[in-house]
C-alpha atoms as a PDB file:
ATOM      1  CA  UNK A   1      12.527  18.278 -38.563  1.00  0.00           C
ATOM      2  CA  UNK A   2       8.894  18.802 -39.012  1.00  0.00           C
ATOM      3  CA  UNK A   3       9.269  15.572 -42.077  1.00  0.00           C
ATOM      4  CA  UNK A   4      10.972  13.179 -40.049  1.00  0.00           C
ATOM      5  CA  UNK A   5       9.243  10.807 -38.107  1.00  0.00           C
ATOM      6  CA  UNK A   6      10.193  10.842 -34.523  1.00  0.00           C
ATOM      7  CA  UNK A   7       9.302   7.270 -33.739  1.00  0.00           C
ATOM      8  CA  UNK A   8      11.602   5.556 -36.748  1.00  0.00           C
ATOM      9  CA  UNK A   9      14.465   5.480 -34.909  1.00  0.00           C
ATOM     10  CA  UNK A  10      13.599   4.362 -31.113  1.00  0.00           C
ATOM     11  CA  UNK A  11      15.839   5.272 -28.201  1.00  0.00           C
ATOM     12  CA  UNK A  12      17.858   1.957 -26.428  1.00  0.00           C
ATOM     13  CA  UNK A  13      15.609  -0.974 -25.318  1.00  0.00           C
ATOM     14  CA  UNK A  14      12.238   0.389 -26.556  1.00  0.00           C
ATOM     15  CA  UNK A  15      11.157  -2.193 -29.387  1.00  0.00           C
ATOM     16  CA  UNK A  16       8.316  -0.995 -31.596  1.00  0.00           C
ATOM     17  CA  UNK A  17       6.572  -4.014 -30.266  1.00  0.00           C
ATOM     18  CA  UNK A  18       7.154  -2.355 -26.823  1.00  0.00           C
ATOM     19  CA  UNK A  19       5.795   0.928 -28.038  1.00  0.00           C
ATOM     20  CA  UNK A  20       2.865  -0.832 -29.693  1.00  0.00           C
ATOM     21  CA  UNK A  21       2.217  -2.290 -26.302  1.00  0.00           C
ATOM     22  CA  UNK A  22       2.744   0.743 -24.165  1.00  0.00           C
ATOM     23  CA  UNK A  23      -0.242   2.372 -26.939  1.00  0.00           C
ATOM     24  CA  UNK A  24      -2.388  -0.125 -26.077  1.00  0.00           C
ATOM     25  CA  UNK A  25      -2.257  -0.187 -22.361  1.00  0.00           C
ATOM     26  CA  UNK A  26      -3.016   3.564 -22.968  1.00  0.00           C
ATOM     27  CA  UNK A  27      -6.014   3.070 -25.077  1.00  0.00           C
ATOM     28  CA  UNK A  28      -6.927   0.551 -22.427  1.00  0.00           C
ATOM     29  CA  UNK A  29      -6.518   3.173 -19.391  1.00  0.00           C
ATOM     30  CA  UNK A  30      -8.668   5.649 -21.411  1.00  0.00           C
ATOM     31  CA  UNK A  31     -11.480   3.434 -21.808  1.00  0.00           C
ATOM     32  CA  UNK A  32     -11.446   1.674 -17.864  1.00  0.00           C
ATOM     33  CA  UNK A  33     -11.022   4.996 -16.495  1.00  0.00           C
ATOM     34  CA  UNK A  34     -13.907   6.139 -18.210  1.00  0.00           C
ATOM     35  CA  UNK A  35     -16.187   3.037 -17.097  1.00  0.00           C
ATOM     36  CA  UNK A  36     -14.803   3.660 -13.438  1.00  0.00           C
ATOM     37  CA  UNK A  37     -15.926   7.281 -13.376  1.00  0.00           C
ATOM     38  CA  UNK A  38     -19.249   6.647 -14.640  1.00  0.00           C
ATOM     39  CA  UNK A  39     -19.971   3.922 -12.491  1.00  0.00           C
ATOM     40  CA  UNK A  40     -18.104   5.583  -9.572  1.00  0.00           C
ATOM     41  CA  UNK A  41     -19.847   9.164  -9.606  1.00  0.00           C
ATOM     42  CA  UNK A  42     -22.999   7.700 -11.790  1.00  0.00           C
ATOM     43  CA  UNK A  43     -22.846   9.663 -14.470  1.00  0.00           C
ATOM     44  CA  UNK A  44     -24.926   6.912 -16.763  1.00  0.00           C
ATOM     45  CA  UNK A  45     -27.382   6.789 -14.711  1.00  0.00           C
ATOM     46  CA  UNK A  46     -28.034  10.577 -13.436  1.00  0.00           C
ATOM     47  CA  UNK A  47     -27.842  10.868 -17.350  1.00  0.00           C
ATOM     48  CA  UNK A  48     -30.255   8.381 -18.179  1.00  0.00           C
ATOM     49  CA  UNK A  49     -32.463   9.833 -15.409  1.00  0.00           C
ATOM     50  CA  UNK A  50     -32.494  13.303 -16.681  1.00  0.00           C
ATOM     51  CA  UNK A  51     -33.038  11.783 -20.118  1.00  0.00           C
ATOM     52  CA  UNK A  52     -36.151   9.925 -18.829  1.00  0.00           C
ATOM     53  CA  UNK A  53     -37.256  13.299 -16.574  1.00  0.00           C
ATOM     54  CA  UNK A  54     -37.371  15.170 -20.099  1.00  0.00           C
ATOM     55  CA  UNK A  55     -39.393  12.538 -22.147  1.00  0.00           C
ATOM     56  CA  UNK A  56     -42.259  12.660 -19.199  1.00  0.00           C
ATOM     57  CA  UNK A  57     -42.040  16.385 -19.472  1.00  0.00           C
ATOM     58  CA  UNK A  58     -42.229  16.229 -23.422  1.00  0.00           C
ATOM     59  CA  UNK A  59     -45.129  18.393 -25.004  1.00  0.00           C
ATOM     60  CA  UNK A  60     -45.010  17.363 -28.059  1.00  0.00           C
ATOM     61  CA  UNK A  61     -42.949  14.659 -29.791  1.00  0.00           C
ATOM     62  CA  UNK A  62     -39.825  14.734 -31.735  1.00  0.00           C
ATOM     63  CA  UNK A  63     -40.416  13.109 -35.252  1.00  0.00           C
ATOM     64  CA  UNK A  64     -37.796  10.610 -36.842  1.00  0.00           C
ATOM     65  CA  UNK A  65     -36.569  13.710 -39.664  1.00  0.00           C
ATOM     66  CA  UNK A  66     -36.503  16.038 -37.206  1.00  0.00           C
ATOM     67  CA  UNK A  67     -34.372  13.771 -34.746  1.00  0.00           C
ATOM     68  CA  UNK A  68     -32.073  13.558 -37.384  1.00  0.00           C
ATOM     69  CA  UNK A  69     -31.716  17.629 -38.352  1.00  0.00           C
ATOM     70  CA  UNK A  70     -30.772  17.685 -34.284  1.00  0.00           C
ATOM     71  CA  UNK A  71     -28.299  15.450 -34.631  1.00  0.00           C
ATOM     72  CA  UNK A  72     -26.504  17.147 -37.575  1.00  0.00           C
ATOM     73  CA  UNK A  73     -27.100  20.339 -36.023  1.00  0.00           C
ATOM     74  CA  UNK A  74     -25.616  19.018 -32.803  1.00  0.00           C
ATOM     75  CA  UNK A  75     -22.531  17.428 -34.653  1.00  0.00           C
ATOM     76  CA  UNK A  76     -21.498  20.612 -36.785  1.00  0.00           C
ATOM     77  CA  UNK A  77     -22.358  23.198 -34.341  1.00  0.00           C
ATOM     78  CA  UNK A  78     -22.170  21.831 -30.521  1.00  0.00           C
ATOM     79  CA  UNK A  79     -19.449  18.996 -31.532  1.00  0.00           C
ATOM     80  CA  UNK A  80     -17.193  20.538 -34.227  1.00  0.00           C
ATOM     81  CA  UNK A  81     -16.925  23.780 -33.582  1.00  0.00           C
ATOM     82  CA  UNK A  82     -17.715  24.239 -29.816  1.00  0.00           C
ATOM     83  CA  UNK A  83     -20.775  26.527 -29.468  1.00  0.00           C
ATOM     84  CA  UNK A  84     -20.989  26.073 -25.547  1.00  0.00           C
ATOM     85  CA  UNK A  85     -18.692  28.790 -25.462  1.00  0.00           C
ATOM     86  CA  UNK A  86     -19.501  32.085 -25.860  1.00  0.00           C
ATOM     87  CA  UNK A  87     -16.745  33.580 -25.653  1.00  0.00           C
ATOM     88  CA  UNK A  88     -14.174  33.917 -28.905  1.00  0.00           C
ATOM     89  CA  UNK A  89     -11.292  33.624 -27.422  1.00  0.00           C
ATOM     90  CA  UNK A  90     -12.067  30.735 -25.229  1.00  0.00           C
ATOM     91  CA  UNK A  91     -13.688  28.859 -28.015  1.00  0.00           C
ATOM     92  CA  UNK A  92     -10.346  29.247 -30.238  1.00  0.00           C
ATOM     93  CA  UNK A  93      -8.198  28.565 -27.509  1.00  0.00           C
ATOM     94  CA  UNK A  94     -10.693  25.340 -27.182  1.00  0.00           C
ATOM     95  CA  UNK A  95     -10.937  24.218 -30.561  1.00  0.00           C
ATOM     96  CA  UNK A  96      -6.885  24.614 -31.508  1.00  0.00           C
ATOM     97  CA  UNK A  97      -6.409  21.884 -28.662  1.00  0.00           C
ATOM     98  CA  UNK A  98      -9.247  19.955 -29.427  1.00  0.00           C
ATOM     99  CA  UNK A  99      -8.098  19.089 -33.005  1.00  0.00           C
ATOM    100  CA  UNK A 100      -4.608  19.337 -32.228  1.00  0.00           C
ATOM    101  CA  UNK A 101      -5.254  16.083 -29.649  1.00  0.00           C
ATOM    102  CA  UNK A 102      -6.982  14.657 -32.044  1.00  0.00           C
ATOM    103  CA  UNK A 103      -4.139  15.222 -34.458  1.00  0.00           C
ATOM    104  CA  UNK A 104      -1.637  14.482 -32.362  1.00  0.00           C
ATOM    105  CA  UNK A 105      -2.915  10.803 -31.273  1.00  0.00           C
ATOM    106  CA  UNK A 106      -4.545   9.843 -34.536  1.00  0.00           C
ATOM    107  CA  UNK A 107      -1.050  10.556 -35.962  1.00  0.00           C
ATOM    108  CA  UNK A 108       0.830   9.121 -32.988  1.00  0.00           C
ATOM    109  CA  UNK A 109      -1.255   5.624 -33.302  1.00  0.00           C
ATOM    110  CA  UNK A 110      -0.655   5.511 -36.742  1.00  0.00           C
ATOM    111  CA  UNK A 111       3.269   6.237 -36.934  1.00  0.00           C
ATOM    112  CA  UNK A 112       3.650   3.487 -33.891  1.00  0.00           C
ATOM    113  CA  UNK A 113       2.020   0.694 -35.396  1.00  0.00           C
ATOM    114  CA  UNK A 114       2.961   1.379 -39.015  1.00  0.00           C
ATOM    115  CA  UNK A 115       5.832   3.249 -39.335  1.00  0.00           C
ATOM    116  CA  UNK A 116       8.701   2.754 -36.340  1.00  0.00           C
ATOM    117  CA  UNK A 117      11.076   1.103 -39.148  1.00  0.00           C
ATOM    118  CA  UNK A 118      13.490   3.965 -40.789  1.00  0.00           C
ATOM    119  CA  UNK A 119      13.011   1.505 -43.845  1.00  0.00           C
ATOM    120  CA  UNK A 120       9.721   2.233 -44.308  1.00  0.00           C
ATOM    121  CA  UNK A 121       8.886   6.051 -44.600  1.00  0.00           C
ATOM    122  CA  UNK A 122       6.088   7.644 -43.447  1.00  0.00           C
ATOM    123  CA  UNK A 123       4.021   9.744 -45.424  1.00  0.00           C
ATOM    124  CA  UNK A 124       4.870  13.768 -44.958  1.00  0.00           C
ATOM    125  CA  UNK A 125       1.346  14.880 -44.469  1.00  0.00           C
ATOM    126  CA  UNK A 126       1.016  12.218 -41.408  1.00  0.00           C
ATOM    127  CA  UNK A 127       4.522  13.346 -39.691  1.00  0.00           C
ATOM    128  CA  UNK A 128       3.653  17.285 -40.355  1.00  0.00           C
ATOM    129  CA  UNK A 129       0.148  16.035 -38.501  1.00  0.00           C
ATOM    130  CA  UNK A 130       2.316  14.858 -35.819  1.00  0.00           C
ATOM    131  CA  UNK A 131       4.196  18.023 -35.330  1.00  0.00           C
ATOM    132  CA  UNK A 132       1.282  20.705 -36.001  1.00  0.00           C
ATOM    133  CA  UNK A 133      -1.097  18.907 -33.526  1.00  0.00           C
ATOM    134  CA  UNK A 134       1.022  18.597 -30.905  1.00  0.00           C
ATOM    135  CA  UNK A 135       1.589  22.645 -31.630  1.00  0.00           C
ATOM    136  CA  UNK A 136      -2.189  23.250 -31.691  1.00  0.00           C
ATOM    137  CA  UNK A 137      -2.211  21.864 -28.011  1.00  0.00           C
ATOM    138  CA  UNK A 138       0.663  24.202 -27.031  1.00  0.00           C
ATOM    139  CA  UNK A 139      -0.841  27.263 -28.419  1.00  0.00           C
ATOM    140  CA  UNK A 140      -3.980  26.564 -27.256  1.00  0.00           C
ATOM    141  CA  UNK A 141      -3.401  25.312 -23.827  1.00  0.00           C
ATOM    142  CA  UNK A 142      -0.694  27.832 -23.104  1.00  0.00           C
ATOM    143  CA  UNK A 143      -3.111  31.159 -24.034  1.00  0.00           C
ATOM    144  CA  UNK A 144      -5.425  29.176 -21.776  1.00  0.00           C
ATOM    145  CA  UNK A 145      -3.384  28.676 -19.080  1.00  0.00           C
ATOM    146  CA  UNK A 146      -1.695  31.773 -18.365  1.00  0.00           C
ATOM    147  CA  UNK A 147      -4.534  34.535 -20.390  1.00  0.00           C
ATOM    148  CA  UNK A 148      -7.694  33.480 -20.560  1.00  0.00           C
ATOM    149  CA  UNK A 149      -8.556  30.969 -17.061  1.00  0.00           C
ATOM    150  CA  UNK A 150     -11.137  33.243 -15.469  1.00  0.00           C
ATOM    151  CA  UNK A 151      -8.975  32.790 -11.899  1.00  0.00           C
ATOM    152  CA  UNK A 152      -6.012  34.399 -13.080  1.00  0.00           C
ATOM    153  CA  UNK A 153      -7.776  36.718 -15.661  1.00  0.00           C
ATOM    154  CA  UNK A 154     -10.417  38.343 -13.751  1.00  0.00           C
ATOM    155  CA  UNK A 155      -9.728  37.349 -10.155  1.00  0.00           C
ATOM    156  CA  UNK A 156      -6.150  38.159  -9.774  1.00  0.00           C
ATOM    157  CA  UNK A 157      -4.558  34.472  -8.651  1.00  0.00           C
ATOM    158  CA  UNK A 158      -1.650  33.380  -9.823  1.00  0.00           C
ATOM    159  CA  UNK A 159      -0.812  31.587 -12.992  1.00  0.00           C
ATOM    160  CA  UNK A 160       0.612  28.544 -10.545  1.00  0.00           C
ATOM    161  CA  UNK A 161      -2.280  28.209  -8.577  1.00  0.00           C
ATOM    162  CA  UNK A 162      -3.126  24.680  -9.688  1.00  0.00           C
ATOM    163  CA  UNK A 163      -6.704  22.348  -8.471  1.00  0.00           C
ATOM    164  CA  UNK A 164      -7.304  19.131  -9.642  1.00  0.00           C
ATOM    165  CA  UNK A 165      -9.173  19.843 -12.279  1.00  0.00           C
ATOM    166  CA  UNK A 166      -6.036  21.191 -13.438  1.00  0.00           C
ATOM    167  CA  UNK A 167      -4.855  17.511 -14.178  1.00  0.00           C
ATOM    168  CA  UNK A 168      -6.079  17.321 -17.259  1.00  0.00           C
ATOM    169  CA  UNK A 169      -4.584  20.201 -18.950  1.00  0.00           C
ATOM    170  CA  UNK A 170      -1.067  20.140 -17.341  1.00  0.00           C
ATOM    171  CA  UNK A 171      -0.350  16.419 -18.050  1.00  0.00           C
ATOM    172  CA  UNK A 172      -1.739  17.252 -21.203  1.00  0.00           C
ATOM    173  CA  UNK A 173       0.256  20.129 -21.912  1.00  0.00           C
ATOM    174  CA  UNK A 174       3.412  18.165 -20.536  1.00  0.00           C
ATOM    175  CA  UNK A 175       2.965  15.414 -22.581  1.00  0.00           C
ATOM    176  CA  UNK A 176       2.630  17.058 -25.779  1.00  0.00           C
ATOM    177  CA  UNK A 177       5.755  19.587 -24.927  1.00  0.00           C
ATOM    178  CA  UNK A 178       8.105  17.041 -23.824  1.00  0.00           C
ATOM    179  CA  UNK A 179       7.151  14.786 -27.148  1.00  0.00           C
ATOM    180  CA  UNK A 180       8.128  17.993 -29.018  1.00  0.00           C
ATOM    181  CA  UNK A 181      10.762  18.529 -27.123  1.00  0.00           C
ATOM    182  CA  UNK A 182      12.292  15.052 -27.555  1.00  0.00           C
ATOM    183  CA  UNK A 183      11.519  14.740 -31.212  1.00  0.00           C
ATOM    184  CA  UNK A 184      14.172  18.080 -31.844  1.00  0.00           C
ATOM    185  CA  UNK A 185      16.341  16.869 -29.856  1.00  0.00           C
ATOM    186  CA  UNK A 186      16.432  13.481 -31.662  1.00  0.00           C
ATOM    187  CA  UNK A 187      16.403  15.350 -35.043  1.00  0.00           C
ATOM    188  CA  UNK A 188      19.800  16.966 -33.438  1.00  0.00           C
ATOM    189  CA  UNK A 189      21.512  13.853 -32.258  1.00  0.00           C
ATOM    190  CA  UNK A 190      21.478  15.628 -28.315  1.00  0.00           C
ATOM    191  CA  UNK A 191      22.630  13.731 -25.931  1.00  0.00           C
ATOM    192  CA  UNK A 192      19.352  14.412 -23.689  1.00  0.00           C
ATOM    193  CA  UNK A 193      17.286  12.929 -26.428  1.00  0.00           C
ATOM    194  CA  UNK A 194      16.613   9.726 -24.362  1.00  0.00           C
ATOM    195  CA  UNK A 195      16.005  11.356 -21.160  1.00  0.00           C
ATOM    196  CA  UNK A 196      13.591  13.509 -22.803  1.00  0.00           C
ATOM    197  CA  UNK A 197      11.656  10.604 -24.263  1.00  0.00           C
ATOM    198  CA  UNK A 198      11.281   9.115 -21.354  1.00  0.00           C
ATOM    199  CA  UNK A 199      10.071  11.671 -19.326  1.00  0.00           C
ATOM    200  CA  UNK A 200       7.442  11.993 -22.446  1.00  0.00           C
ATOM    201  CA  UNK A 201       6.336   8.496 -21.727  1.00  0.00           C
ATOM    202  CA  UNK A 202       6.003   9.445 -17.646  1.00  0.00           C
ATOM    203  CA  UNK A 203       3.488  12.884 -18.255  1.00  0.00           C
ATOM    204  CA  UNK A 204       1.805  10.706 -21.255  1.00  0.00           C
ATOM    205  CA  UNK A 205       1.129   7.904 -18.656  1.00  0.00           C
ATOM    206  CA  UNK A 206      -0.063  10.527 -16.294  1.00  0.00           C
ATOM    207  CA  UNK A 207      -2.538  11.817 -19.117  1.00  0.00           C
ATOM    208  CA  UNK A 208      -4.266   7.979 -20.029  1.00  0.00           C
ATOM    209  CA  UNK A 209      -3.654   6.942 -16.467  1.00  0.00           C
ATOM    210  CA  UNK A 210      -5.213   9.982 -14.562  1.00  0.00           C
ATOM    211  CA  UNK A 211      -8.683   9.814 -16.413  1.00  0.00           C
ATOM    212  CA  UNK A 212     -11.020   8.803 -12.808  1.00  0.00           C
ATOM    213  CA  UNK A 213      -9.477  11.861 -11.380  1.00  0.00           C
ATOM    214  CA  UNK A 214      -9.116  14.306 -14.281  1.00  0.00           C
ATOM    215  CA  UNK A 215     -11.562  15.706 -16.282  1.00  0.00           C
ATOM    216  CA  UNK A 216     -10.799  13.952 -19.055  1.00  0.00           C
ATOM    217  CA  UNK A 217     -13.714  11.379 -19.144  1.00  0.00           C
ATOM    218  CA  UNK A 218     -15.826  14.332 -19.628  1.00  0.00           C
ATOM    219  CA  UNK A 219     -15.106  14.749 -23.322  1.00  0.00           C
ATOM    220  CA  UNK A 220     -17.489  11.621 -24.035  1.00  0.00           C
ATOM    221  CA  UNK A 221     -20.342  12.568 -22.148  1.00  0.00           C
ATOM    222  CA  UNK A 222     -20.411  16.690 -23.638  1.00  0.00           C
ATOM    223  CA  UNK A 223     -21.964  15.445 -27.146  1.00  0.00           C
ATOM    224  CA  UNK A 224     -24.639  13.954 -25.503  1.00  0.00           C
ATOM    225  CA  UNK A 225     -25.499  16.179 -23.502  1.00  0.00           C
ATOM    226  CA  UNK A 226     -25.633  18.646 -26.049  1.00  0.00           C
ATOM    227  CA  UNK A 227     -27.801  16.274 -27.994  1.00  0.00           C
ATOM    228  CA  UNK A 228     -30.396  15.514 -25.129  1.00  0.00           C
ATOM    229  CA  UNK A 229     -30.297  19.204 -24.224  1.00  0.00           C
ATOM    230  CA  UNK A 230     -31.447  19.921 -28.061  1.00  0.00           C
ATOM    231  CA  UNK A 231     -33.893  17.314 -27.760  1.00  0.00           C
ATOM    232  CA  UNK A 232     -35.631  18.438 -25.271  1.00  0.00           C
ATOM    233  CA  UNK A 233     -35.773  22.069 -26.130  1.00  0.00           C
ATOM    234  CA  UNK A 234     -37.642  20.775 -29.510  1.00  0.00           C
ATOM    235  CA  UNK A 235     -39.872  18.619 -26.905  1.00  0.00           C
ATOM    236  CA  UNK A 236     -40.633  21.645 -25.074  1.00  0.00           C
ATOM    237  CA  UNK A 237     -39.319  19.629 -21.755  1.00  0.00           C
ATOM    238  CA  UNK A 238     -36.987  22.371 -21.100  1.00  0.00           C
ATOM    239  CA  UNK A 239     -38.985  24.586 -20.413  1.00  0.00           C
ATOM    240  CA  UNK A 240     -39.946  23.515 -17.383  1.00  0.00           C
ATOM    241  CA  UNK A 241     -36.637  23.662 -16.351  1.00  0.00           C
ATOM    242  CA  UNK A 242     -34.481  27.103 -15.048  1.00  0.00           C
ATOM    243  CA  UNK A 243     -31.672  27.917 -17.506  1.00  0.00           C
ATOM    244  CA  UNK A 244     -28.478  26.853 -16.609  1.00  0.00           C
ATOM    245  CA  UNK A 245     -26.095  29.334 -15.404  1.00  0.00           C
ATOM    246  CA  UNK A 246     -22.927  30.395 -17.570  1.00  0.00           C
ATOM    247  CA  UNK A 247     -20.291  28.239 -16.204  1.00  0.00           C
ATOM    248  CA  UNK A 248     -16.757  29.359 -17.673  1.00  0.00           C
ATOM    249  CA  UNK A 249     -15.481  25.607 -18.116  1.00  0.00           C
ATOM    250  CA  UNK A 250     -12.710  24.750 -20.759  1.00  0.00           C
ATOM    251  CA  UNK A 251     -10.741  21.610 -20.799  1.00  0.00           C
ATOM    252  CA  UNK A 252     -13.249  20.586 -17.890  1.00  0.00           C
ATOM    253  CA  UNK A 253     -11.822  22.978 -15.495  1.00  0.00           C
ATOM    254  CA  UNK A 254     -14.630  24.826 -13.744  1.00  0.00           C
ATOM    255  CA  UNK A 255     -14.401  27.265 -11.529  1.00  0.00           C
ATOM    256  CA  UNK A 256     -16.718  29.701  -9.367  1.00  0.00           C
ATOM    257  CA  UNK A 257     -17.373  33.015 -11.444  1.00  0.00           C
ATOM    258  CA  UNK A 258     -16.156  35.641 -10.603  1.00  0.00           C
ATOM    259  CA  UNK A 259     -18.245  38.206  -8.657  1.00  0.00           C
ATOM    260  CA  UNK A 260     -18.387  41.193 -11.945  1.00  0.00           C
ATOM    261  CA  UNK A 261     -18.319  38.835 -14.174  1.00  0.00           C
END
């Protein structure tokens, strides 16, 4: 299972054209529901503000090299392997569906517009990719969802209780379980295999199209905001500034601490 390629043998009237096309309109969602939530709750500019705020408060400046050394700090420690969070088990639980996403779709692009023939194989290593990223996002965003959310951990709420900043994690939970879900079935010749595909398509629209109202959007706008906030502790602006409180936000659900914690 895990070395065939899920998408080389499409379910009735989806043509890999079609599938190409249904990527694209996804890619497309992605990037207009980003531009509509920074334009809608002005997150550019309260950025750019804050960005400006620091450089008056500067007291001293940041040289070219030392830029630079920020930047590669802020890629390998902030970007790559999550620092923001404190906590172990969050940051694992964090990081397995971060790269597993990134797995998943790299892979997923790559097997739809190169590789929906059966006569022409695709590579092991990009199927297994396929398969183990879409896993990463299960066992990531299941230990999130029903151990480690600080609601349901530490406050006692059910493991149902869902907000809207939910949105994000369920559809992409759902998405990434159904396409599992349908690619063993398919492997098996089930009869629900189409049915299952096409509910994958339905929670994977819900995931590209839900971006203005999910929390989604907010993976662009974390690196540089770990970058400025850098910046502007080497510029000294910060401290003028109060520390931020400890937020327990993963997967851009945030929620009120709890009162012990």
């Amino acid at each position: 299972m895990f070395t065939e390629n899920p998408f080389a043998e499409l379910p009735g009237f989806v043509s890999p054209e079609l599938l190409q096309g249904y990527v694209i309109v996804m890619i497309c969602l992605v990037a207009g529901g980003t531009l509509f939530d920074i334009v809608h709750k002005k997150s550019a500019r309260y950025f750019f503000n804050n960005w400006r705020q620091s450089k008056r408060n500067a007291k001293r400046t940041v040289s070219g090299s030392e830029m630079v050394s920020l930047f590669v700090k802020t890629a390998l420690v902030d970007w790559l392997m999550s620092a923001e969070f404190c906590n172990a088990r969050r940051r694992v639980a964090h990081l397995l569906t971060m790269y597993g996403f990134l797995a998943h779709v790299i892979a997923t692009v790559i097997l739809v517009f190169s590789y929906t023939s059966s006569a022409m194989p695709a590579p092991e290593l990009l199927v297994m990719a396929w398969y183990l990223g879409g896993l990463m996002v299960c066992l990531g965003g299941y230990w999130f969802w029903f151990f480690i959310r600080v609601d349901v951990a530490a406050e006692g709420h059910g493991p149902f209780r869902l907000i809207r900043a939910d949105l994000f994690i369920l559809s992409l939970l759902a998405s990434t379980t159904l396409g599992l879900a349908w690619a063993w079935m398919q492997s098996n010749d089930s009869g629900w295999a189409n049915v299952m595909f096409y509910l994958y398509l339905i929670a994977t629209t819900l995931l590209f199209g839900s971006v203005p109202w999910s929390k989604f959007s907010h993976m662009f706008y974390k690196p540089a905001a770990a970058l400025q906030k850098r910046i502007s502790q080497a510029d000294g602006s910060r401290n003028n500034l109060p520390e931020p409180a400890d937020q327990p936000e993963i997967f851009g659900s945030s929620r009120e601490l709890p009162r012990h914690y």
